[in-house]
PDB file of N, CA and C in Angstrom:
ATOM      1  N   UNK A   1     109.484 103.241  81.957  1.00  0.00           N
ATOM      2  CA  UNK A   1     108.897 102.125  81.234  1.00  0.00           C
ATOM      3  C   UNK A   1     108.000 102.627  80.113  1.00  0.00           C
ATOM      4  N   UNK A   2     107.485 103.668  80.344  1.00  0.00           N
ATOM      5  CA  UNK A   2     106.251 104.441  79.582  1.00  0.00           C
ATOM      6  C   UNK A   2     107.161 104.815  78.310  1.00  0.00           C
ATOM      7  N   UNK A   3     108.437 105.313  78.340  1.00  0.00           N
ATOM      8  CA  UNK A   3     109.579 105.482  76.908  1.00  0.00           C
ATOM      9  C   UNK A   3     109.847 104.533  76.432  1.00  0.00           C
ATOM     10  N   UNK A   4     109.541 103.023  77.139  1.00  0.00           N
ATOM     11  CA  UNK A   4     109.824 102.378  76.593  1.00  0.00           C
ATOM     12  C   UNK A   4     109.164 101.430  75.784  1.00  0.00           C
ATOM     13  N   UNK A   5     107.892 101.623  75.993  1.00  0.00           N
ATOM     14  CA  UNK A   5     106.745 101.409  75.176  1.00  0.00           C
ATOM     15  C   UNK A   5     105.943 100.385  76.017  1.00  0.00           C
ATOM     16  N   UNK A   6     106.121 100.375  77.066  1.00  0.00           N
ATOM     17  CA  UNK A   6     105.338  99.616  78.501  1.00  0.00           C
ATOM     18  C   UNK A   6     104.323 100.373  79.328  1.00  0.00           C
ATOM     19  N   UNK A   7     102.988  99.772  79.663  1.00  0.00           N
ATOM     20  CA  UNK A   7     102.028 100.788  80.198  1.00  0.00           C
ATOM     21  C   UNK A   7     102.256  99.867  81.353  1.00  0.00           C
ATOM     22  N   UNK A   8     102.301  99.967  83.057  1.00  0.00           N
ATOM     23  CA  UNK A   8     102.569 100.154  84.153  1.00  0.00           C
ATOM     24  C   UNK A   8     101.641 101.148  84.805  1.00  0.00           C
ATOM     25  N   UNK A   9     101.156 100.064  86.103  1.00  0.00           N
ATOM     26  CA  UNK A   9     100.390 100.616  87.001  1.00  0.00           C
ATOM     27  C   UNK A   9     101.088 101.139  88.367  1.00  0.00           C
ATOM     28  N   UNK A  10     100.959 101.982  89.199  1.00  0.00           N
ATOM     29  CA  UNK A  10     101.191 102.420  90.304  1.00  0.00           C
ATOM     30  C   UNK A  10     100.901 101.104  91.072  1.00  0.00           C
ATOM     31  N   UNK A  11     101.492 100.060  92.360  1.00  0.00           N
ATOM     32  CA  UNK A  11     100.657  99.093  92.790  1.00  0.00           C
ATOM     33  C   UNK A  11     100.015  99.263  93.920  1.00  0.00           C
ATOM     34  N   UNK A  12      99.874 100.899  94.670  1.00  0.00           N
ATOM     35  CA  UNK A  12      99.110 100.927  95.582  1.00  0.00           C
ATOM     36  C   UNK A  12      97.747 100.666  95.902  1.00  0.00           C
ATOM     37  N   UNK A  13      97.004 100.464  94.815  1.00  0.00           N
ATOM     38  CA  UNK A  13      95.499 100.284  94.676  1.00  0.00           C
ATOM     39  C   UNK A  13      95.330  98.440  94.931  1.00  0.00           C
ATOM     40  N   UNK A  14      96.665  98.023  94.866  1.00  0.00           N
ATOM     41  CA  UNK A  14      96.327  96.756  94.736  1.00  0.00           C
ATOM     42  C   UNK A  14      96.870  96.037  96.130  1.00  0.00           C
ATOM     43  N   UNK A  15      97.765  96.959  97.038  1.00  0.00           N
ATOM     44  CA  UNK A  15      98.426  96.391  98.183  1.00  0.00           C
ATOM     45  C   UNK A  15      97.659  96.791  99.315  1.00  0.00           C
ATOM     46  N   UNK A  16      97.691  95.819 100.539  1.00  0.00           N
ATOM     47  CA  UNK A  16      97.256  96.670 101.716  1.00  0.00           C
ATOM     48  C   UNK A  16      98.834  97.116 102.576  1.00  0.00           C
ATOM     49  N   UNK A  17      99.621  96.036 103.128  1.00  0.00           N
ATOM     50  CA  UNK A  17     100.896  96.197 103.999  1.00  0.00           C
ATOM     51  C   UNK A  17     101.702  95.795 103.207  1.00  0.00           C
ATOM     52  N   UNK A  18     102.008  96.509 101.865  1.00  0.00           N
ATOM     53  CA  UNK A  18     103.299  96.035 101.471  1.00  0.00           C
ATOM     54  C   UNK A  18     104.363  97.669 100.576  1.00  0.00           C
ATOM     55  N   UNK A  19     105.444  97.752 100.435  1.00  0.00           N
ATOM     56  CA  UNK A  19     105.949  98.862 100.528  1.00  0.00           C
ATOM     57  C   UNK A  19     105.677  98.866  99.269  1.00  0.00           C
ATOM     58  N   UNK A  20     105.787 100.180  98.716  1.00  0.00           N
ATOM     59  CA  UNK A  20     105.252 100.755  97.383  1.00  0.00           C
ATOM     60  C   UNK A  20     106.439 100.144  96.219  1.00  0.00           C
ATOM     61  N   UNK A  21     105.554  99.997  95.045  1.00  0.00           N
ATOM     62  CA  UNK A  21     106.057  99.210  93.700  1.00  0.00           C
ATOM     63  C   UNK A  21     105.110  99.424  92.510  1.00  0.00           C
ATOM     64  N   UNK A  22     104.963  98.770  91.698  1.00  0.00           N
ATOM     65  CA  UNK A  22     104.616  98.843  90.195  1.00  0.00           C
ATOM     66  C   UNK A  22     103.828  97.755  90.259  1.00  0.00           C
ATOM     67  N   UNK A  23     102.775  97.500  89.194  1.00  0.00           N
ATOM     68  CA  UNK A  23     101.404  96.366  89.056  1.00  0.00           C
ATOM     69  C   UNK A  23     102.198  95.768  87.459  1.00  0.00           C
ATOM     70  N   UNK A  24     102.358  94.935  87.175  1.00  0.00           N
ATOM     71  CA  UNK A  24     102.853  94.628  85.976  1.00  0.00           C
ATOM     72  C   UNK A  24     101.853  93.137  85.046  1.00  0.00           C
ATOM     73  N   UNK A  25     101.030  93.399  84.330  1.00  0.00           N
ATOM     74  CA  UNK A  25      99.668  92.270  84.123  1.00  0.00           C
ATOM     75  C   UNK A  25     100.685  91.728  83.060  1.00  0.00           C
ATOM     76  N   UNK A  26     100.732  89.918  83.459  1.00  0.00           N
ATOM     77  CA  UNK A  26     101.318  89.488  82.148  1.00  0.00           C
ATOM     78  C   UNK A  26     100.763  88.791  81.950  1.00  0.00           C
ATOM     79  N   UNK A  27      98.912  88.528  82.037  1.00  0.00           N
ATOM     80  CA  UNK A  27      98.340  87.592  81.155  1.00  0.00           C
ATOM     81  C   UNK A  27      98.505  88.135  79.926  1.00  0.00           C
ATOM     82  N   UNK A  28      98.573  88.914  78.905  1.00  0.00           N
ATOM     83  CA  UNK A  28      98.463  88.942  77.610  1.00  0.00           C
ATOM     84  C   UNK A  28     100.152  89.207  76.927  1.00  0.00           C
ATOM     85  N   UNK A  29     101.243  88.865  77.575  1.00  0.00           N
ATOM     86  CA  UNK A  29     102.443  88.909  77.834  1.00  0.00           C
ATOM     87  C   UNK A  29     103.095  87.779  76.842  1.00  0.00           C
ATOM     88  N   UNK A  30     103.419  87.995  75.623  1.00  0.00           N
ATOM     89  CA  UNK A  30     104.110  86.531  74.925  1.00  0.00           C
ATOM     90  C   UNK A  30     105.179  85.961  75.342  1.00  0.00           C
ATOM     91  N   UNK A  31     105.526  84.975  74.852  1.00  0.00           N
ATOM     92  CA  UNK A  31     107.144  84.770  75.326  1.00  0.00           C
ATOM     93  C   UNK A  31     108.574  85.377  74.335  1.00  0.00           C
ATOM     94  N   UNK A  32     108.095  86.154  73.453  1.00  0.00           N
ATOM     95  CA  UNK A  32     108.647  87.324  72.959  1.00  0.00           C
ATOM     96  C   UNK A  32     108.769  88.453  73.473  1.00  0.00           C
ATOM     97  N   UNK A  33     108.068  88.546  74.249  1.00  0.00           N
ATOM     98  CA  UNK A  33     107.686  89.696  74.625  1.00  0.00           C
ATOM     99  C   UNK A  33     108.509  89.994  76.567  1.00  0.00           C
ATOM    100  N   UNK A  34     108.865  88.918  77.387  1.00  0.00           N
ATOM    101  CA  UNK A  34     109.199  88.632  78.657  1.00  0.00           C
ATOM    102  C   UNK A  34     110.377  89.681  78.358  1.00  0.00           C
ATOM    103  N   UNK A  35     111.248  89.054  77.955  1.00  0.00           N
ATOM    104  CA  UNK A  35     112.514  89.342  77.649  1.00  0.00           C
ATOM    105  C   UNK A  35     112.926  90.786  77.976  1.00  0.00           C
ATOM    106  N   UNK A  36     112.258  91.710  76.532  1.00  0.00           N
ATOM    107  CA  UNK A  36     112.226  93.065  76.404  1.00  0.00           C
ATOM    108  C   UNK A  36     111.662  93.855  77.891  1.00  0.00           C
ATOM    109  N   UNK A  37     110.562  93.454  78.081  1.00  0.00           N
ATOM    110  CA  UNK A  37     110.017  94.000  78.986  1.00  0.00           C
ATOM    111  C   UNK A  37     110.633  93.733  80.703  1.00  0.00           C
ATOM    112  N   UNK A  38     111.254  92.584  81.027  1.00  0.00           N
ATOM    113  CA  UNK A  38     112.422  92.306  81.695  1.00  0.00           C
ATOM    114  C   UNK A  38     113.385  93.669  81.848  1.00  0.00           C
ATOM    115  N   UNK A  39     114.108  93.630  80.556  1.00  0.00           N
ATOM    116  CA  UNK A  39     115.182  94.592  80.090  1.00  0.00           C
ATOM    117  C   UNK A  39     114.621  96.261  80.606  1.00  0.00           C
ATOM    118  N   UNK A  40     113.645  96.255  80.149  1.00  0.00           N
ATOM    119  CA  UNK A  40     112.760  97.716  80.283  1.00  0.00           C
ATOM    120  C   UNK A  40     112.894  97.653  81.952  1.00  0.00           C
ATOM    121  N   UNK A  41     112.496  96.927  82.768  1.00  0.00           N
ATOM    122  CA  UNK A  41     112.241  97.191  83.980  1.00  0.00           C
ATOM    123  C   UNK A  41     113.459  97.403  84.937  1.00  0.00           C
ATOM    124  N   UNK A  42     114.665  96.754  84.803  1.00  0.00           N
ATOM    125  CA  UNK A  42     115.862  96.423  85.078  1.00  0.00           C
ATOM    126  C   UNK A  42     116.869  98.297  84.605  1.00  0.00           C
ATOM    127  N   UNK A  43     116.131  98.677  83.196  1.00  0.00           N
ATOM    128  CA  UNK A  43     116.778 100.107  83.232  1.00  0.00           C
ATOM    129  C   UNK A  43     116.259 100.808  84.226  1.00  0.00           C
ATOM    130  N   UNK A  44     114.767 100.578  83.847  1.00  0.00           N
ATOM    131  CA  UNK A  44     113.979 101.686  84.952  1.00  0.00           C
ATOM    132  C   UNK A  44     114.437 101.600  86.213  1.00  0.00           C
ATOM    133  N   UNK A  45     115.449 100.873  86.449  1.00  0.00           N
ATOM    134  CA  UNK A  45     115.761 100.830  88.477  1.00  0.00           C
ATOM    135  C   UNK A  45     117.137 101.266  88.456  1.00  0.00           C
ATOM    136  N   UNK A  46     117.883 101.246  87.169  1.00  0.00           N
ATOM    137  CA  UNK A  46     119.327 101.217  87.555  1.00  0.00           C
ATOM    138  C   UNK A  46     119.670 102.061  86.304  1.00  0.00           C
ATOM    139  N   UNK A  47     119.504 103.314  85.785  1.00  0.00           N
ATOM    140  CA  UNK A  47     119.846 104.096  84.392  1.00  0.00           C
ATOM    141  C   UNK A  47     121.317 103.966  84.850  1.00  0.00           C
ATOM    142  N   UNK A  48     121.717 103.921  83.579  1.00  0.00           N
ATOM    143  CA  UNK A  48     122.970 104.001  82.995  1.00  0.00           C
ATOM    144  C   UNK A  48     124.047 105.444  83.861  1.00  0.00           C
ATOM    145  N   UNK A  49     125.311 105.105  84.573  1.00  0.00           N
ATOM    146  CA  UNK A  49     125.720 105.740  84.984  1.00  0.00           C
ATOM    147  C   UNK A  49     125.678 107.522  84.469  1.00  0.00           C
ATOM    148  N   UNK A  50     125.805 108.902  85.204  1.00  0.00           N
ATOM    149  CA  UNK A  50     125.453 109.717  84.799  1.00  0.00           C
ATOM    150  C   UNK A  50     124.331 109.770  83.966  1.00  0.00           C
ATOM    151  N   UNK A  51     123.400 109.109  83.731  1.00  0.00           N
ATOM    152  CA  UNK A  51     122.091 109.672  83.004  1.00  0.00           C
ATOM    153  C   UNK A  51     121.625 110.172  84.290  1.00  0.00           C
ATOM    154  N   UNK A  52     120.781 110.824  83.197  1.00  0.00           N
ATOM    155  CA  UNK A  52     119.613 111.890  83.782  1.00  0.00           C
ATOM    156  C   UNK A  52     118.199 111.319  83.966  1.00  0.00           C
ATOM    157  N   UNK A  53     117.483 110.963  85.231  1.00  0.00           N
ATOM    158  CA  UNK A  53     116.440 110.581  84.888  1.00  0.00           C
ATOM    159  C   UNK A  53     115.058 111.784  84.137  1.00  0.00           C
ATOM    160  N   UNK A  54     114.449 111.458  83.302  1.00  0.00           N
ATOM    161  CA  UNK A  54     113.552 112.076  82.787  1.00  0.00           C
ATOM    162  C   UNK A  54     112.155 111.708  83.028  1.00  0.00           C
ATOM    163  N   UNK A  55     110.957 112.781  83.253  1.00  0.00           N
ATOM    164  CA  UNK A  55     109.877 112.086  83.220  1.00  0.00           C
ATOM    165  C   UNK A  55     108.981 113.089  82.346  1.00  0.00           C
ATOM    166  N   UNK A  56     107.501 112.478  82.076  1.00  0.00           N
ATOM    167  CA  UNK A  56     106.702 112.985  81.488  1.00  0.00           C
ATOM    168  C   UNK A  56     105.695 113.945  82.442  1.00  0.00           C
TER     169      UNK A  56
END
């Protein structure tokens, strides 16, 4: 998400019993903006056959 120009939190700081995931704040979130960031999250779980995942 971070390549994709999305800042994303770890959501363990925010869960007590629930299995590990991502914090995603969309109060400042347009409705231009859903869409893309939708799209962004949906790669981040499922890259494109044979890619390589990469990280920083």
């Amino acid at each position: 998400l971070l390549h994709a120009g999305w800042a994303v939190a770890p959501g363990a700081r925010f869960r007590s019993d629930a299995p590990p995931g991502i914090r995603i704040t969309v109060s400042t979130l347009t409705a231009d903006e859903a869409e893309p960031v939708a799209q962004a999250v949906a790669t981040a779980l499922e890259p494109p056959a044979g890619a390589a995942r990469t990280y920083v």
